[in-house]
PDB file of N, CA and C in Angstrom:
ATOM      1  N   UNK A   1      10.366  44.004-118.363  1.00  0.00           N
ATOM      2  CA  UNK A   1       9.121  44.517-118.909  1.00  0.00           C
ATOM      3  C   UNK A   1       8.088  43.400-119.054  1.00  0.00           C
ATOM      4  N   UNK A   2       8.651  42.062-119.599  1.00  0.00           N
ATOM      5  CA  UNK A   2       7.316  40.912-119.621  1.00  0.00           C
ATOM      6  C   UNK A   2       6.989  40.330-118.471  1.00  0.00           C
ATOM      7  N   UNK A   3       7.833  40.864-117.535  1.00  0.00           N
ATOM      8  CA  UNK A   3       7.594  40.618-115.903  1.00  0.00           C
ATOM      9  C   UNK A   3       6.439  41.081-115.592  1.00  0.00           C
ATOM     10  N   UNK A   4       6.725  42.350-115.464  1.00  0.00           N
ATOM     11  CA  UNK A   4       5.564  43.683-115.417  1.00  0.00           C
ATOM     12  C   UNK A   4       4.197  43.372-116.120  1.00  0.00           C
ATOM     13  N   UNK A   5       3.889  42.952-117.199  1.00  0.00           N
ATOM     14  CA  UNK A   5       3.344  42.425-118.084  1.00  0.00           C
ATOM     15  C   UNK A   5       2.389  41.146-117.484  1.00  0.00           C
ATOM     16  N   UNK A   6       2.880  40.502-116.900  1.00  0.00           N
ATOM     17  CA  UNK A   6       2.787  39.202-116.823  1.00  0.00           C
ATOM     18  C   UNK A   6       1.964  39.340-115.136  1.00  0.00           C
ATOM     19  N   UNK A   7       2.759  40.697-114.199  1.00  0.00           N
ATOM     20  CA  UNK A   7       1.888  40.888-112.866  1.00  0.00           C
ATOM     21  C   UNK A   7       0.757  41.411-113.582  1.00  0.00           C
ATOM     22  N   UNK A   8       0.370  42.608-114.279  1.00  0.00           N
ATOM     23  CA  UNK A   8      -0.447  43.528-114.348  1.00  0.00           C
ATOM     24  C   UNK A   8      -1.314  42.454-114.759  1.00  0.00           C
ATOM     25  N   UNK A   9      -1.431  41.469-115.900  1.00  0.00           N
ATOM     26  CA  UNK A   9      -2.461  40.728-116.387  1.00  0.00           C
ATOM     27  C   UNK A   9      -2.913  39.592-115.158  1.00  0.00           C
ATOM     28  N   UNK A  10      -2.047  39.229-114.382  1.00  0.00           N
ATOM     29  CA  UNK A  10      -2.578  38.340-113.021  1.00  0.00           C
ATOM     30  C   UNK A  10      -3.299  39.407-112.300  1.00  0.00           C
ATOM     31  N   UNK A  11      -2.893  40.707-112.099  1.00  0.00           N
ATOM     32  CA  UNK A  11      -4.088  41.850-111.183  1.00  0.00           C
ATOM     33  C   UNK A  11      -5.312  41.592-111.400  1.00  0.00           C
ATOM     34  N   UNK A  12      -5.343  42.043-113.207  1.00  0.00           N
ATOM     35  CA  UNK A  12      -6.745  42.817-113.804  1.00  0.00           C
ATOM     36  C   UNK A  12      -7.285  41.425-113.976  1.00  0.00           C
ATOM     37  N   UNK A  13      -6.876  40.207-114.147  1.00  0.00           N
ATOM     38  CA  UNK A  13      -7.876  39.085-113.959  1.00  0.00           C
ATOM     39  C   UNK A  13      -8.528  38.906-112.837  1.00  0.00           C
ATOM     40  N   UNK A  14      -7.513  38.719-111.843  1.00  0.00           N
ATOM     41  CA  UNK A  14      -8.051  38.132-110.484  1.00  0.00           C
ATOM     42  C   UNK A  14      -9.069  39.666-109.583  1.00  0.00           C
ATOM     43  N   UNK A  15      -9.014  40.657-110.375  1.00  0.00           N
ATOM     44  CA  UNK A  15      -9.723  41.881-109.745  1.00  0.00           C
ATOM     45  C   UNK A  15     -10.723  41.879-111.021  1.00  0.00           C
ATOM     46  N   UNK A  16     -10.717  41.514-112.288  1.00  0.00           N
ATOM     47  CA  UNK A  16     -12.199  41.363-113.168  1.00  0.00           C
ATOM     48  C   UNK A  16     -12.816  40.107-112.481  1.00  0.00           C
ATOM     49  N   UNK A  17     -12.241  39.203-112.113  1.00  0.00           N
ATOM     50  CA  UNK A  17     -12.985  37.674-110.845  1.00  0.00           C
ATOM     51  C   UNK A  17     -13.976  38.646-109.879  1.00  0.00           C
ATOM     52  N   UNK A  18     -14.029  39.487-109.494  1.00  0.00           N
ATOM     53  CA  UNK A  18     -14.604  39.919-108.396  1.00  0.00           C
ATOM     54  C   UNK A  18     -15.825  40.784-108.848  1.00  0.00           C
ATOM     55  N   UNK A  19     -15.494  41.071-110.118  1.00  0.00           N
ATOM     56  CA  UNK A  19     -16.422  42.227-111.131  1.00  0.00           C
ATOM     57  C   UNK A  19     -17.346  41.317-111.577  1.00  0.00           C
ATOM     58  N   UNK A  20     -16.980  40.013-112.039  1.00  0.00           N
ATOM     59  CA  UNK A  20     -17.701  38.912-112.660  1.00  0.00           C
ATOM     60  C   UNK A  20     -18.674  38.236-111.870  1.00  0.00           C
ATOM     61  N   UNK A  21     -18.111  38.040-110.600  1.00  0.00           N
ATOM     62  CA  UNK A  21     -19.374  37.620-108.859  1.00  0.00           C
ATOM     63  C   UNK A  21     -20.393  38.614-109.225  1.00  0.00           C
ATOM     64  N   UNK A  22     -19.855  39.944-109.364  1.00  0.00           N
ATOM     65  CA  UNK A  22     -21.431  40.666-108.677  1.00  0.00           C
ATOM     66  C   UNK A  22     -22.138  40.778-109.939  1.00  0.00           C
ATOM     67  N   UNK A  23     -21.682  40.714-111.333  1.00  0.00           N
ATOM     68  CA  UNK A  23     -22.286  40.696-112.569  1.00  0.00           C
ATOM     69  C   UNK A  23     -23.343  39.558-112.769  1.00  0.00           C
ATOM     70  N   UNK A  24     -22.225  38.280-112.035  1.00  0.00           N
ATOM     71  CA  UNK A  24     -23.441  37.108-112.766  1.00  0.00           C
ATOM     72  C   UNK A  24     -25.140  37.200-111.678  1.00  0.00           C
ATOM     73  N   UNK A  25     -24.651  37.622-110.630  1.00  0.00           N
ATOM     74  CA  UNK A  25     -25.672  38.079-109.471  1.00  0.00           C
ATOM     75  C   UNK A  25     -27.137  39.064-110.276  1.00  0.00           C
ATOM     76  N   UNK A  26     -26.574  40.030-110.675  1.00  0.00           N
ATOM     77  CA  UNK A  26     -26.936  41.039-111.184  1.00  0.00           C
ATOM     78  C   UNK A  26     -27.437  40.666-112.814  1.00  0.00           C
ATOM     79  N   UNK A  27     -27.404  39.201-113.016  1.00  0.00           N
ATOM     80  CA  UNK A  27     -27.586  39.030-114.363  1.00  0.00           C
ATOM     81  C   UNK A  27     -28.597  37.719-114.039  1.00  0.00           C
ATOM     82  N   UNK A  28     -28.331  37.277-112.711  1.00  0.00           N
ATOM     83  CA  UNK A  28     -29.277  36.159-112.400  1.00  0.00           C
ATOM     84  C   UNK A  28     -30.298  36.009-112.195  1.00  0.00           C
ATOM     85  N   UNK A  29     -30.541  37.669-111.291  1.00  0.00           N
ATOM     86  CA  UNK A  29     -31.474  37.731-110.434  1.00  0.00           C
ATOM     87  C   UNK A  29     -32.344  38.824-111.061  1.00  0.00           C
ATOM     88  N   UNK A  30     -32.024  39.713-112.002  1.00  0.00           N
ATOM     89  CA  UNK A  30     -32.515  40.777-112.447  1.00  0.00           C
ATOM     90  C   UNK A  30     -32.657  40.816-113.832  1.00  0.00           C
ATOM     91  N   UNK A  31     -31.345  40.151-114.953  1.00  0.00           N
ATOM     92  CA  UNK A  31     -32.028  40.040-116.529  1.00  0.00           C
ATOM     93  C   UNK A  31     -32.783  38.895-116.156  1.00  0.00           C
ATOM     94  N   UNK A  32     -31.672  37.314-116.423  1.00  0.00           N
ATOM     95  CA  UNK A  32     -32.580  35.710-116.149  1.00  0.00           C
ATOM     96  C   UNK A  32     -33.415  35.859-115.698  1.00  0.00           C
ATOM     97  N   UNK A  33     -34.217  36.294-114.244  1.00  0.00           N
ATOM     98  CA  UNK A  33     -34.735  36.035-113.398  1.00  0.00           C
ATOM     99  C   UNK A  33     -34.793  34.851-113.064  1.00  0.00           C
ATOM    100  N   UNK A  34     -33.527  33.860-112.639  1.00  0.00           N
ATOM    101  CA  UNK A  34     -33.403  32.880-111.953  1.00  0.00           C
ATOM    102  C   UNK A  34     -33.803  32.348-110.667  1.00  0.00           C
ATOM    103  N   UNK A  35     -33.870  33.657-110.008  1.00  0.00           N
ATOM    104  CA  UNK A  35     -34.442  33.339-109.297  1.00  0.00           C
ATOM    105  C   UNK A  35     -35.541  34.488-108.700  1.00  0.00           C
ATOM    106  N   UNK A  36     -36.512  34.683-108.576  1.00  0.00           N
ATOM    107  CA  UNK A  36     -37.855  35.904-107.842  1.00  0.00           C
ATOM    108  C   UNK A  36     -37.807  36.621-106.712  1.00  0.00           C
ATOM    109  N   UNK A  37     -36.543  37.474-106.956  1.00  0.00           N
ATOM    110  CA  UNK A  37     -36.652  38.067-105.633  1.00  0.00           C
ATOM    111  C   UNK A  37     -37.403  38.980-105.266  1.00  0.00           C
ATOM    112  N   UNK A  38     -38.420  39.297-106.145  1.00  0.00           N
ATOM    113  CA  UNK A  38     -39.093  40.525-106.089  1.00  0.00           C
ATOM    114  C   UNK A  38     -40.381  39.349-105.154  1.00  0.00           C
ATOM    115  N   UNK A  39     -40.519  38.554-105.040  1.00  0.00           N
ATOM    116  CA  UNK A  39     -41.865  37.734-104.275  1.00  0.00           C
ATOM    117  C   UNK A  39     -41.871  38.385-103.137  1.00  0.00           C
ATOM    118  N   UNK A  40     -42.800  38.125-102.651  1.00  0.00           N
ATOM    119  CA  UNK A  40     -43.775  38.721-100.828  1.00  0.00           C
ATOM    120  C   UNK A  40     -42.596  37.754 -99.971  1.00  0.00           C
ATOM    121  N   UNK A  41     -42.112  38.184 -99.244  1.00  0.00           N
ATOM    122  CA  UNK A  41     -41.580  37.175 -98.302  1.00  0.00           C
ATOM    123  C   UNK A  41     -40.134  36.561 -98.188  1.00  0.00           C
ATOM    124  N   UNK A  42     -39.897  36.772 -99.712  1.00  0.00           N
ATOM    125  CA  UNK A  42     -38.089  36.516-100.080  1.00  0.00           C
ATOM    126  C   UNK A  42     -37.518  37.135 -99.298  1.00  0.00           C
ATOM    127  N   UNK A  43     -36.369  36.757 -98.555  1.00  0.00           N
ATOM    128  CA  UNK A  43     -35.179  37.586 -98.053  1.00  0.00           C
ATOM    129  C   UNK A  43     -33.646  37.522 -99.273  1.00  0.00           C
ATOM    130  N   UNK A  44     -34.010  38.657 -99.606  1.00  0.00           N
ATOM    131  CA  UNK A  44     -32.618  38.686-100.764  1.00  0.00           C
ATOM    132  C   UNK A  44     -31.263  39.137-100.203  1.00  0.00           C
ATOM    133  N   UNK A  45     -31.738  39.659 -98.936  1.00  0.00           N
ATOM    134  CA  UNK A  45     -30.301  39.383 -98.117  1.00  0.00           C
ATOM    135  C   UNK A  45     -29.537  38.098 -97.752  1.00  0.00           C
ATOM    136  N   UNK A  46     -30.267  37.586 -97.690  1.00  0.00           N
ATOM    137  CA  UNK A  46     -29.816  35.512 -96.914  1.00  0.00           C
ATOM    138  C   UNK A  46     -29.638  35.375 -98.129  1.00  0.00           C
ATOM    139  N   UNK A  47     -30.005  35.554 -99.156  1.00  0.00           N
ATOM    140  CA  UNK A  47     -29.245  35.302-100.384  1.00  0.00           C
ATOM    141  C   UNK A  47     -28.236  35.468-100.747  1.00  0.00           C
ATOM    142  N   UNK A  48     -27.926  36.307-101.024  1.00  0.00           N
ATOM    143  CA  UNK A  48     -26.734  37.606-101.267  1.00  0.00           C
ATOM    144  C   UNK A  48     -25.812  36.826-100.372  1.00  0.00           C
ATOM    145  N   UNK A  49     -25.857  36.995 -99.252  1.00  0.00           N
ATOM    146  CA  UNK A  49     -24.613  36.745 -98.193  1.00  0.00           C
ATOM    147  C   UNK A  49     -24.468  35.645 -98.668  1.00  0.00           C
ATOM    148  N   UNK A  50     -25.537  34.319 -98.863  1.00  0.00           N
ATOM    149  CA  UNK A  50     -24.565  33.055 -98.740  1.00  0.00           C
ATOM    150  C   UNK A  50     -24.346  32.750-100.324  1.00  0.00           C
ATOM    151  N   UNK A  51     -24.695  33.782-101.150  1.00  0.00           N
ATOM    152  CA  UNK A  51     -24.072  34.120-102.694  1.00  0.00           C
ATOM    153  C   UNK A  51     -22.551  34.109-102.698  1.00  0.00           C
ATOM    154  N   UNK A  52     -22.599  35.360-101.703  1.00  0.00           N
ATOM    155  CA  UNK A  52     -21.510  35.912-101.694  1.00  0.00           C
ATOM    156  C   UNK A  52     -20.393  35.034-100.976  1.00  0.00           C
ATOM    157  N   UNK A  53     -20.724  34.455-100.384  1.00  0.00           N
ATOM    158  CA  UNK A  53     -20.007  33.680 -99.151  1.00  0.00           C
ATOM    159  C   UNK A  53     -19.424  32.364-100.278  1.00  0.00           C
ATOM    160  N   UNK A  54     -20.088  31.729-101.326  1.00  0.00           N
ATOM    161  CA  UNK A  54     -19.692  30.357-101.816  1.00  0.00           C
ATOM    162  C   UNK A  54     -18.839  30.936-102.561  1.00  0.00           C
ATOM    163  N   UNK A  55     -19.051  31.671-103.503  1.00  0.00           N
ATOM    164  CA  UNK A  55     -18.500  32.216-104.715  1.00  0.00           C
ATOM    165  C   UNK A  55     -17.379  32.855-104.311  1.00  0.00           C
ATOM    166  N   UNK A  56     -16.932  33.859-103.237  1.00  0.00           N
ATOM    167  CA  UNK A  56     -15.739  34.395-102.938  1.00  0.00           C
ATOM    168  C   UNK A  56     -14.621  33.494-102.577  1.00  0.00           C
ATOM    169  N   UNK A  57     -15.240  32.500-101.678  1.00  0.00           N
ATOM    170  CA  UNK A  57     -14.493  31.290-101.605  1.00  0.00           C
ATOM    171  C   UNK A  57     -13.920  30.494-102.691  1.00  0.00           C
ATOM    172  N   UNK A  58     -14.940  30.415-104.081  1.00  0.00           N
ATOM    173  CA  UNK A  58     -14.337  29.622-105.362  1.00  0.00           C
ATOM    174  C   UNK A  58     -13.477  30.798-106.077  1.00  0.00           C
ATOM    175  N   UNK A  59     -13.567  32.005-105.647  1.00  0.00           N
ATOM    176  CA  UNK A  59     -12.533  33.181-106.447  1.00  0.00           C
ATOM    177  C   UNK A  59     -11.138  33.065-105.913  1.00  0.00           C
ATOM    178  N   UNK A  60     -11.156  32.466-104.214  1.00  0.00           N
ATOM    179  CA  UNK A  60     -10.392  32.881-104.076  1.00  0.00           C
ATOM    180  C   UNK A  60      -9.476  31.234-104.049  1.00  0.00           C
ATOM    181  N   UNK A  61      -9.697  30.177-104.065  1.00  0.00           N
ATOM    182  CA  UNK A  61      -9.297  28.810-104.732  1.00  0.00           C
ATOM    183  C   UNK A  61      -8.832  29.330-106.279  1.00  0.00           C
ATOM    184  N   UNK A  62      -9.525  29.680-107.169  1.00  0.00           N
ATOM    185  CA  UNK A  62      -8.864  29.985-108.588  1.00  0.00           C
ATOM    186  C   UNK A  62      -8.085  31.093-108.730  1.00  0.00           C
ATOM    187  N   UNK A  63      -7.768  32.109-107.868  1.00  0.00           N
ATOM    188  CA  UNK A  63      -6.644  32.909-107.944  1.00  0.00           C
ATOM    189  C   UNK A  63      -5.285  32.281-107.290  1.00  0.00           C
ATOM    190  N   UNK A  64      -5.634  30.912-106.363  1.00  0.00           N
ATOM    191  CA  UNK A  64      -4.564  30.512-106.158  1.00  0.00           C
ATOM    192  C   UNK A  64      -3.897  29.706-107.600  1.00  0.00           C
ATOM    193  N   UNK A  65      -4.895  28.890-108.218  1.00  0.00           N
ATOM    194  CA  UNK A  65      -4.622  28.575-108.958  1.00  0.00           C
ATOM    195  C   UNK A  65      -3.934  29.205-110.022  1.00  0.00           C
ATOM    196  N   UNK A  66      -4.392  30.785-110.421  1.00  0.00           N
ATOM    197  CA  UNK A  66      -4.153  31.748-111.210  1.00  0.00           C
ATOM    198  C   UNK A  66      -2.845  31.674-111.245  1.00  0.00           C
ATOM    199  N   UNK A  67      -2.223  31.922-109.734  1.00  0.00           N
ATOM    200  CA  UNK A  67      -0.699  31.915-109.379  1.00  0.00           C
ATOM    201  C   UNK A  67       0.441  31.241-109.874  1.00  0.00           C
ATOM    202  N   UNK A  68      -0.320  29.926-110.638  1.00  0.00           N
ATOM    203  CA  UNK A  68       0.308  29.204-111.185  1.00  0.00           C
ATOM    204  C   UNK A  68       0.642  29.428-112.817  1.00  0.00           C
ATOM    205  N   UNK A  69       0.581  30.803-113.191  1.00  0.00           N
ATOM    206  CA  UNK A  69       0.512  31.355-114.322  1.00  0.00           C
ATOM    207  C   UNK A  69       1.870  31.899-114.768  1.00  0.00           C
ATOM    208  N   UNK A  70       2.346  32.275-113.666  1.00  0.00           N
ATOM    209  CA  UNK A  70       3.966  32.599-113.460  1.00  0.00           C
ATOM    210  C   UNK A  70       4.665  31.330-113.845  1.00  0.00           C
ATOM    211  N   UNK A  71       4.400  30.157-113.697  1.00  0.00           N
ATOM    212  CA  UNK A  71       5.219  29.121-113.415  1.00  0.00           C
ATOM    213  C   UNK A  71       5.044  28.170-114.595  1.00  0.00           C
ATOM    214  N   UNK A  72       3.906  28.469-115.478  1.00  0.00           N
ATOM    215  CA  UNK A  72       3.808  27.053-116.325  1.00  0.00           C
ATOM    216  C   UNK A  72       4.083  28.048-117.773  1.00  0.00           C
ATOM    217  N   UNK A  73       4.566  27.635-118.736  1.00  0.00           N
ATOM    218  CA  UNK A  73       5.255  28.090-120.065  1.00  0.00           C
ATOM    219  C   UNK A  73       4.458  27.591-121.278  1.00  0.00           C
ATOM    220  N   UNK A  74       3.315  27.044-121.247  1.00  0.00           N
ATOM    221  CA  UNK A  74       2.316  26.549-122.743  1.00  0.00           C
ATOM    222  C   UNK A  74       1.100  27.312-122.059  1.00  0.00           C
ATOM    223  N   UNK A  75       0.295  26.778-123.173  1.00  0.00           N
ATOM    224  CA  UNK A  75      -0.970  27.721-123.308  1.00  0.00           C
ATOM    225  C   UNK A  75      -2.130  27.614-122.015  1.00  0.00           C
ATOM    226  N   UNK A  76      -1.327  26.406-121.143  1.00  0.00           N
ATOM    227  CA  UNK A  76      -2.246  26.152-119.887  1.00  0.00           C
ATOM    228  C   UNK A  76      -1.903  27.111-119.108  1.00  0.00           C
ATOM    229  N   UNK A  77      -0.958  28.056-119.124  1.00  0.00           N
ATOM    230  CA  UNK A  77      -0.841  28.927-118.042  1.00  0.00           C
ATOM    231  C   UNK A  77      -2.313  30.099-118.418  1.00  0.00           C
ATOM    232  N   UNK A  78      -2.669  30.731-119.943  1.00  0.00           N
ATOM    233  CA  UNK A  78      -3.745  31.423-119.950  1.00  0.00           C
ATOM    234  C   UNK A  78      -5.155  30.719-119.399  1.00  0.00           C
ATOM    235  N   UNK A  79      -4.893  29.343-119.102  1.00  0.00           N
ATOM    236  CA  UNK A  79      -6.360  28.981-118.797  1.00  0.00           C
ATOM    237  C   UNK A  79      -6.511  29.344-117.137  1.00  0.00           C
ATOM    238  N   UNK A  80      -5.093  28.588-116.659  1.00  0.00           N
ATOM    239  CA  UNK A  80      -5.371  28.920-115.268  1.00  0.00           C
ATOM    240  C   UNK A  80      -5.719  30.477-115.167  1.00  0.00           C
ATOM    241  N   UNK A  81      -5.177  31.477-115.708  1.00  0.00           N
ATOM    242  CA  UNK A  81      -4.886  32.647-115.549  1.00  0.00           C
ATOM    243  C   UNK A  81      -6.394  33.541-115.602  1.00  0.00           C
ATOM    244  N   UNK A  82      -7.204  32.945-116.616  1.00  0.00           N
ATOM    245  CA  UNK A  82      -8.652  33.224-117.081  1.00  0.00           C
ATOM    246  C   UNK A  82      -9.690  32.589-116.114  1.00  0.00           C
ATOM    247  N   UNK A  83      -8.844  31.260-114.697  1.00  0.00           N
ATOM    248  CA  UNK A  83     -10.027  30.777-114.236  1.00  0.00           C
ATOM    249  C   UNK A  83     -10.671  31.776-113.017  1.00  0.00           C
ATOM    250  N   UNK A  84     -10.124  33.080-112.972  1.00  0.00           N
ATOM    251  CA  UNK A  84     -11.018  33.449-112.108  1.00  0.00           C
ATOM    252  C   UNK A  84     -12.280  34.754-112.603  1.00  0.00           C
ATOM    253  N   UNK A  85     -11.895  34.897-113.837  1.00  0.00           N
ATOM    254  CA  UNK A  85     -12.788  35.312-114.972  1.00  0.00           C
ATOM    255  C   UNK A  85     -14.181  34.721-114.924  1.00  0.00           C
ATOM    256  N   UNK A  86     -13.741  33.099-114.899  1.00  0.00           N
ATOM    257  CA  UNK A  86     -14.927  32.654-115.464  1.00  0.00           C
ATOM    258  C   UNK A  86     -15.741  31.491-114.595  1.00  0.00           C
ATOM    259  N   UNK A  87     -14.780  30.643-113.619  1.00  0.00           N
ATOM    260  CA  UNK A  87     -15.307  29.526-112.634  1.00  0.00           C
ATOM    261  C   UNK A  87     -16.214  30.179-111.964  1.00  0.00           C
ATOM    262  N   UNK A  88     -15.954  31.430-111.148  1.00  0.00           N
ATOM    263  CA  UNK A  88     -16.559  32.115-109.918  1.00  0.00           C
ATOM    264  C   UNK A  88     -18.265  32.039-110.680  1.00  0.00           C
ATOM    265  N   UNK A  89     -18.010  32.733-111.563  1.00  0.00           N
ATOM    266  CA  UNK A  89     -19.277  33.765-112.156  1.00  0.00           C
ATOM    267  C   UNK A  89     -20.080  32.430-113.111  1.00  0.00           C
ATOM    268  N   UNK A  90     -19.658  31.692-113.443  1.00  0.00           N
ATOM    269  CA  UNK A  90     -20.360  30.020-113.916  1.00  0.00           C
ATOM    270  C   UNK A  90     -20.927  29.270-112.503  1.00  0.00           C
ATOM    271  N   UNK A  91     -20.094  29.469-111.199  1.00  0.00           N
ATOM    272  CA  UNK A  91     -20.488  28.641-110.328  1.00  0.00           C
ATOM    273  C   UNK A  91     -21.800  29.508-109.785  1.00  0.00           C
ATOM    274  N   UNK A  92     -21.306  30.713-109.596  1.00  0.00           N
ATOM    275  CA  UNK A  92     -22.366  31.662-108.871  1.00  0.00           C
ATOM    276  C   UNK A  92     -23.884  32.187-109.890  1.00  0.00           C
ATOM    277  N   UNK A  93     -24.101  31.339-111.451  1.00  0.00           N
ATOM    278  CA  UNK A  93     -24.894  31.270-111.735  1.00  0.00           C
ATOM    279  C   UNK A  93     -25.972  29.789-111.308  1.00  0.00           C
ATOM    280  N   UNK A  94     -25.129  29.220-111.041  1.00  0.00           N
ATOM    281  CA  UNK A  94     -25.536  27.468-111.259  1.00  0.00           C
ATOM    282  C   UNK A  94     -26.078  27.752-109.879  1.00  0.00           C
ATOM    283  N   UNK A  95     -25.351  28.367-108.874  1.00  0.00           N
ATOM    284  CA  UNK A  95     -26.003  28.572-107.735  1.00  0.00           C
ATOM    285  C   UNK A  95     -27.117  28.855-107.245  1.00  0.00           C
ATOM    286  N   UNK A  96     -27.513  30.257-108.488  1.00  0.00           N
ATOM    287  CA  UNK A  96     -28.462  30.803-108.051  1.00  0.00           C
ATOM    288  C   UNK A  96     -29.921  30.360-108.977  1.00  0.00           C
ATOM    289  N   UNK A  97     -29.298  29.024-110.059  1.00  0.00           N
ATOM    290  CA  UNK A  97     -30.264  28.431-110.905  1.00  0.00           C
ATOM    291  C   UNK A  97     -30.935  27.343-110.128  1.00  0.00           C
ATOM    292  N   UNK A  98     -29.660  26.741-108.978  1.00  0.00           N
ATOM    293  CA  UNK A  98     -30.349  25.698-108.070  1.00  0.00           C
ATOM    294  C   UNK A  98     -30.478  25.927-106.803  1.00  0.00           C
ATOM    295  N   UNK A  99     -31.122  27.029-106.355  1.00  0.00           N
ATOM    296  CA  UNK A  99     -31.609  27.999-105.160  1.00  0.00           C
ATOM    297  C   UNK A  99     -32.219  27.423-105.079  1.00  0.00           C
ATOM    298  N   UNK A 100     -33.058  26.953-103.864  1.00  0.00           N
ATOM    299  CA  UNK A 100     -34.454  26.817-103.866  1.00  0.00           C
ATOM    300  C   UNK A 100     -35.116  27.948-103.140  1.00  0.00           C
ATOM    301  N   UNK A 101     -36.272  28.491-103.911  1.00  0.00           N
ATOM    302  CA  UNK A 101     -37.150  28.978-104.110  1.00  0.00           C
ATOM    303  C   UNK A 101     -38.018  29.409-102.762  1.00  0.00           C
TER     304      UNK A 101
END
């Protein structure tokens, strides 16, 4: 049963990692306004893609890491376990704070 336990919470992290990409996007570009995509001339597609393109890549580096949640027995296993919660969606803000314009 703490087996079971122990997959289901590696799922719903590493599948809230993916909820958290399009949130911080959606929180960057539309509450922050980090960056103006509403301007004459922006392509918010070339955005998006190479948004999408850095950040899936750092989700999918910290779910490897995640993996390592099975294996370590102190409180560092919840950090790895939380890093795809929170690296992706921290990196994919910083990203879109140092866009240029």
């Amino acid at each position: 049963m703490n087996t079971l336990i122990n997959v289901l919470a590696f799922l719903l992290a590493n599948y809230g990692g993916t909820w958290a990409i399009t949130f911080a996007y959606v929180a960057g570009t539309r509450m922050l306004n980090v960056v103006d995509v509403f301007a004459e001339g922006f392509d918010e597609a070339a955005l998006f893609q190479s948004y999408l393109l850095q950040t899936y890549v750092t989700l999918f580096i910290c779910c490897l890491f995640s993996f390592s949640f099975f294996f370590l027995k102190n409180y560092w296993r919840y950090v790895f376990l939380m890093a795809p919660l929170v690296v992706p969606a921290s990196y994919g803000l910083f990203f879109l704070i140092n866009h240029p314009a």
